[in-house]
Protein backbone atom coordinates (compact mmCIF):
# COMPACT_ATOMS: atom_id res chain seq x y z
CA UNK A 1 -14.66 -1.88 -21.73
CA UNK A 2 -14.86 0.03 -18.41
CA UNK A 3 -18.64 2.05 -18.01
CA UNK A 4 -17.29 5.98 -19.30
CA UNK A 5 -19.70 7.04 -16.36
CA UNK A 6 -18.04 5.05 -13.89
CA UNK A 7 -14.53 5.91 -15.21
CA UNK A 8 -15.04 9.76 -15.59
CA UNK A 9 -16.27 9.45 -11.47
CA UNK A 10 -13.06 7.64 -10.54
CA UNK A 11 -10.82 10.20 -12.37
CA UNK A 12 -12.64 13.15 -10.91
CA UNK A 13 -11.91 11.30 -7.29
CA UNK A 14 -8.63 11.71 -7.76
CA UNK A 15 -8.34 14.88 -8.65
CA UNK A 16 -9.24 16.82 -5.08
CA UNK A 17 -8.77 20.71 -5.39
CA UNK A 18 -7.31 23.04 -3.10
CA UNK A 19 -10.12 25.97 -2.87
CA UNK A 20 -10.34 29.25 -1.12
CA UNK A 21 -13.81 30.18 -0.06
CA UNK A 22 -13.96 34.14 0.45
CA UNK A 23 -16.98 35.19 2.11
CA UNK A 24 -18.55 37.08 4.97
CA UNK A 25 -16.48 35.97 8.18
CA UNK A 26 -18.50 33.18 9.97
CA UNK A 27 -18.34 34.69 13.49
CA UNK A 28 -20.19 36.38 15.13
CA UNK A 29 -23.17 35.80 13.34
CA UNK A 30 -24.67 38.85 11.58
CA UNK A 31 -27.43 40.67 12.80
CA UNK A 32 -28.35 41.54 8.72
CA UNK A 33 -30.30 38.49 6.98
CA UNK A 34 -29.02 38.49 4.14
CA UNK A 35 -24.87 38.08 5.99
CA UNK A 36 -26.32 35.55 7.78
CA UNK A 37 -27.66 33.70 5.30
CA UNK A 38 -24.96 33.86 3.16
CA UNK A 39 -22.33 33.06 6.60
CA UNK A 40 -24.37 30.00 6.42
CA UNK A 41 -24.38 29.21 2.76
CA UNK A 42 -20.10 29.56 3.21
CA UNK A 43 -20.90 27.01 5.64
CA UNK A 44 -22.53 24.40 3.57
CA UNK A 45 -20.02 25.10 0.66
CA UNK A 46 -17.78 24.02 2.76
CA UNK A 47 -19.30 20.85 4.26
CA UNK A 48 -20.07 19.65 0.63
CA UNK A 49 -16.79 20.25 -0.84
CA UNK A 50 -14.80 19.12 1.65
CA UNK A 51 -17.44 15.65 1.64
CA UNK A 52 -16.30 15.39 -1.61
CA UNK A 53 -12.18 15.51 -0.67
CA UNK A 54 -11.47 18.78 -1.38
CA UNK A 55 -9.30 21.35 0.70
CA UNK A 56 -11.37 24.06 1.85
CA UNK A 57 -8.97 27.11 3.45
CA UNK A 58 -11.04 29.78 5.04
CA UNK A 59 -8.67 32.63 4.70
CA UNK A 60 -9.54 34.14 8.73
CA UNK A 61 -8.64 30.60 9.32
CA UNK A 62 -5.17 31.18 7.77
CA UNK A 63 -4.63 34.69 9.39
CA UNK A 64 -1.99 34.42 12.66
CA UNK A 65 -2.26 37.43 15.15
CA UNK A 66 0.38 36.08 17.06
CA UNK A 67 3.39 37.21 14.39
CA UNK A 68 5.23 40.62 15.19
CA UNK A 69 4.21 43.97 13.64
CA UNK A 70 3.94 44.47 11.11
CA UNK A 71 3.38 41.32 10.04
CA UNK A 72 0.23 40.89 12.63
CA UNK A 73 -1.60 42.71 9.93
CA UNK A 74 -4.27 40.58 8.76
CA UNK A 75 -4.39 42.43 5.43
CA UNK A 76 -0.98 42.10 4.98
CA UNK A 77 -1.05 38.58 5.52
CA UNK A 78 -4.40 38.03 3.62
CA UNK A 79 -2.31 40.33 0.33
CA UNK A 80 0.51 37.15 1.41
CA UNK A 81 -1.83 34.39 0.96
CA UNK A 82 -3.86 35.58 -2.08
CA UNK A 83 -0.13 36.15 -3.50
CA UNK A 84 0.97 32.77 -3.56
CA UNK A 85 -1.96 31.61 -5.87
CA UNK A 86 -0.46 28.83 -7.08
CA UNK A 87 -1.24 26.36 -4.34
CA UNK A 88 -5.10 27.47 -5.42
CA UNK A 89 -6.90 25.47 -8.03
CA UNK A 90 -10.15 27.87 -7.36
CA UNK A 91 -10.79 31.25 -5.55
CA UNK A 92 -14.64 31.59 -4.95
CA UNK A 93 -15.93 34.60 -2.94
CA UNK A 94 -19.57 35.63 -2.04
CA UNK A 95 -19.44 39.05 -1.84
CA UNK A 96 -21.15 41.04 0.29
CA UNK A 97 -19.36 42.95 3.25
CA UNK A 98 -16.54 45.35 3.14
CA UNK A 99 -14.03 42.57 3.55
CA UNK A 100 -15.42 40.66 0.89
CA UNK A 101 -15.29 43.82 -1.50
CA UNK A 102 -11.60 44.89 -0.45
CA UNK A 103 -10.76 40.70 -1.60
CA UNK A 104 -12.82 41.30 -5.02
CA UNK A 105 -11.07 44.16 -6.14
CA UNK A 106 -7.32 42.25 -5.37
CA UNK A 107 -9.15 39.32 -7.49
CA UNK A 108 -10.44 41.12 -10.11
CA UNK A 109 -7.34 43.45 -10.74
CA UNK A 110 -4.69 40.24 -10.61
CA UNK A 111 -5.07 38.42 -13.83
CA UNK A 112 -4.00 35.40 -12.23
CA UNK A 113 -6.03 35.60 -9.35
CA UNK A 114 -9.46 36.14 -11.65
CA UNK A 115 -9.00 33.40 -13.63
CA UNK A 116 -8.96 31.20 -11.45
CA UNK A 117 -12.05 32.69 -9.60
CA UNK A 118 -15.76 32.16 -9.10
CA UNK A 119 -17.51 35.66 -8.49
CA UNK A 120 -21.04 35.55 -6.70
CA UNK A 121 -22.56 38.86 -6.69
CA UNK A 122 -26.42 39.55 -5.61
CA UNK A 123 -28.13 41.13 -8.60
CA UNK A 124 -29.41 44.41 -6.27
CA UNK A 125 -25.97 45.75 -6.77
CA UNK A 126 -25.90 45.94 -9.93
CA UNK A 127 -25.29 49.68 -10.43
CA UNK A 128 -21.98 49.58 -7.80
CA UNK A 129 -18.25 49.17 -8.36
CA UNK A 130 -18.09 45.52 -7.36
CA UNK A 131 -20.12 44.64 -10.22
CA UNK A 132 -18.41 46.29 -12.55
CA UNK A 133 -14.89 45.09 -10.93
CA UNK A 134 -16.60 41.39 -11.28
CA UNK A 135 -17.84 42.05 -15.19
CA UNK A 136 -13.93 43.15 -15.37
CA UNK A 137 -12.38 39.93 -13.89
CA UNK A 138 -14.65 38.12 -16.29
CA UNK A 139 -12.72 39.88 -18.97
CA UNK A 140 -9.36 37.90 -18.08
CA UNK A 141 -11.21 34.33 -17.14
CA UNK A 142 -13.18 34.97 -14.18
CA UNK A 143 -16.76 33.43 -13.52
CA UNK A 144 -18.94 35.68 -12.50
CA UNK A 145 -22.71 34.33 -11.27
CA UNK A 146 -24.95 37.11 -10.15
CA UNK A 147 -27.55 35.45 -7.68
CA UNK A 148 -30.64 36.53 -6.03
CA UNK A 149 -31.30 37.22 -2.98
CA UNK A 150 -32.92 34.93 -0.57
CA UNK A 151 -34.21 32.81 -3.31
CA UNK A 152 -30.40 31.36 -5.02
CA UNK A 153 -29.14 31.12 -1.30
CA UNK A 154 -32.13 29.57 0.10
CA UNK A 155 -33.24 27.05 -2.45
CA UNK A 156 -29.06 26.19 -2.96
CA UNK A 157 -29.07 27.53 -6.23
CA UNK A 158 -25.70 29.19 -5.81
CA UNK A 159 -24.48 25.75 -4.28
CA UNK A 160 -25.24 23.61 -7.50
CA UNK A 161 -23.38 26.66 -9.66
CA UNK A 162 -19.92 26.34 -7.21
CA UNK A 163 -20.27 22.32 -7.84
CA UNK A 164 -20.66 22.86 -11.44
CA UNK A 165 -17.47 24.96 -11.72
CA UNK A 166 -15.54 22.51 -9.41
CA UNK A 167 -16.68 20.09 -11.70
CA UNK A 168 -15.19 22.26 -14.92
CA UNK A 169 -12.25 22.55 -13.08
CA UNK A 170 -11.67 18.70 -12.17
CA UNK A 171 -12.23 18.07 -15.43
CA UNK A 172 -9.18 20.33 -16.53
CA UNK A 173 -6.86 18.58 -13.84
CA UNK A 174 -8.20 15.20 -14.81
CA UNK A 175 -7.55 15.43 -18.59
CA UNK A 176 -4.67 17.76 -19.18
């Protein structure tokens, strides 16, 4: 009889996930801390998921300024993107900057988009819309993980939470 441990880790391996990391955009770097740590922390999340064989789409990566108006809109094409959620196994976004906010509330008010999302939300904002438009995705299947700030960025708190979920969602693939 195989080792369940051993079996469970080759099954997971072959079940890489196609994930789109929302977040502050990496460049420039920000002149606020708290951006700039969490530009970074988007960074590592996606060192260490892509280590593990997952795809990793950036969605400024994805966004073409070389298409005719209107299509050159990067909203537009964002709206496109986050539209064809199928080809997404997990949406996670640190939110933070307008950018990030404008992407939480398309998340939170598509039901198909939230539940397949991971919400990360520092816990000073607790009395402002995107909290409440988080505690509202979790309503049809969305995570939501409140962190605080510097210590769950710093001390890769909010890093063991996104491998957890990946984890959860492996699983899923792997056994049904």
């Amino acid at each position: 009889m195989p080792d369940i441990g051993d079996l469970l880790k080759l099954g997971l391996s072959g079940c890489p996930l196609a994930i789109l990391l929302f977040g502050p955009k990496l460049d420039p770097p920000s002149i606020d801390a708290h951006t700039r740590d969490l530009q970074e922390k988007r960074k590592q999340l996606r060192r260490a998921l892509a280590k593990e064989g997952h795809e990793v789409i950036l969605i400024e990566e994805e966004i073409k300024g070389s298409l005719p108006a209107p299509l050159d809109n990067a909203w537009v094409q964002e709206l496109a993107i986050l539209r064809s959620y199928e080809s997404f196994d997990l949406i996670i976004i640190l939110v933070h900057t307008p950018g990030t906010n404008v992407e939480l509330g398309v998340i939170s008010s598509t039901k198909e988009l939230a539940e397949r999302s991971q919400l990360f939300l520092c816990d000073q904002y607790q009395t402002g819309a995107a909290w409440v438009a988080c505690q509202a995705a979790v309503l049809v299947g969305a995570v939501f993980t409140p962190y605080t700030y510097p210590a769950d960025i710093v001390d890769c708190h909010l890093t063991a939470k996104v491998l957890e979920k990946v984890r959860a969602v492996q699983i899923g693939k792997f056994l049904f």
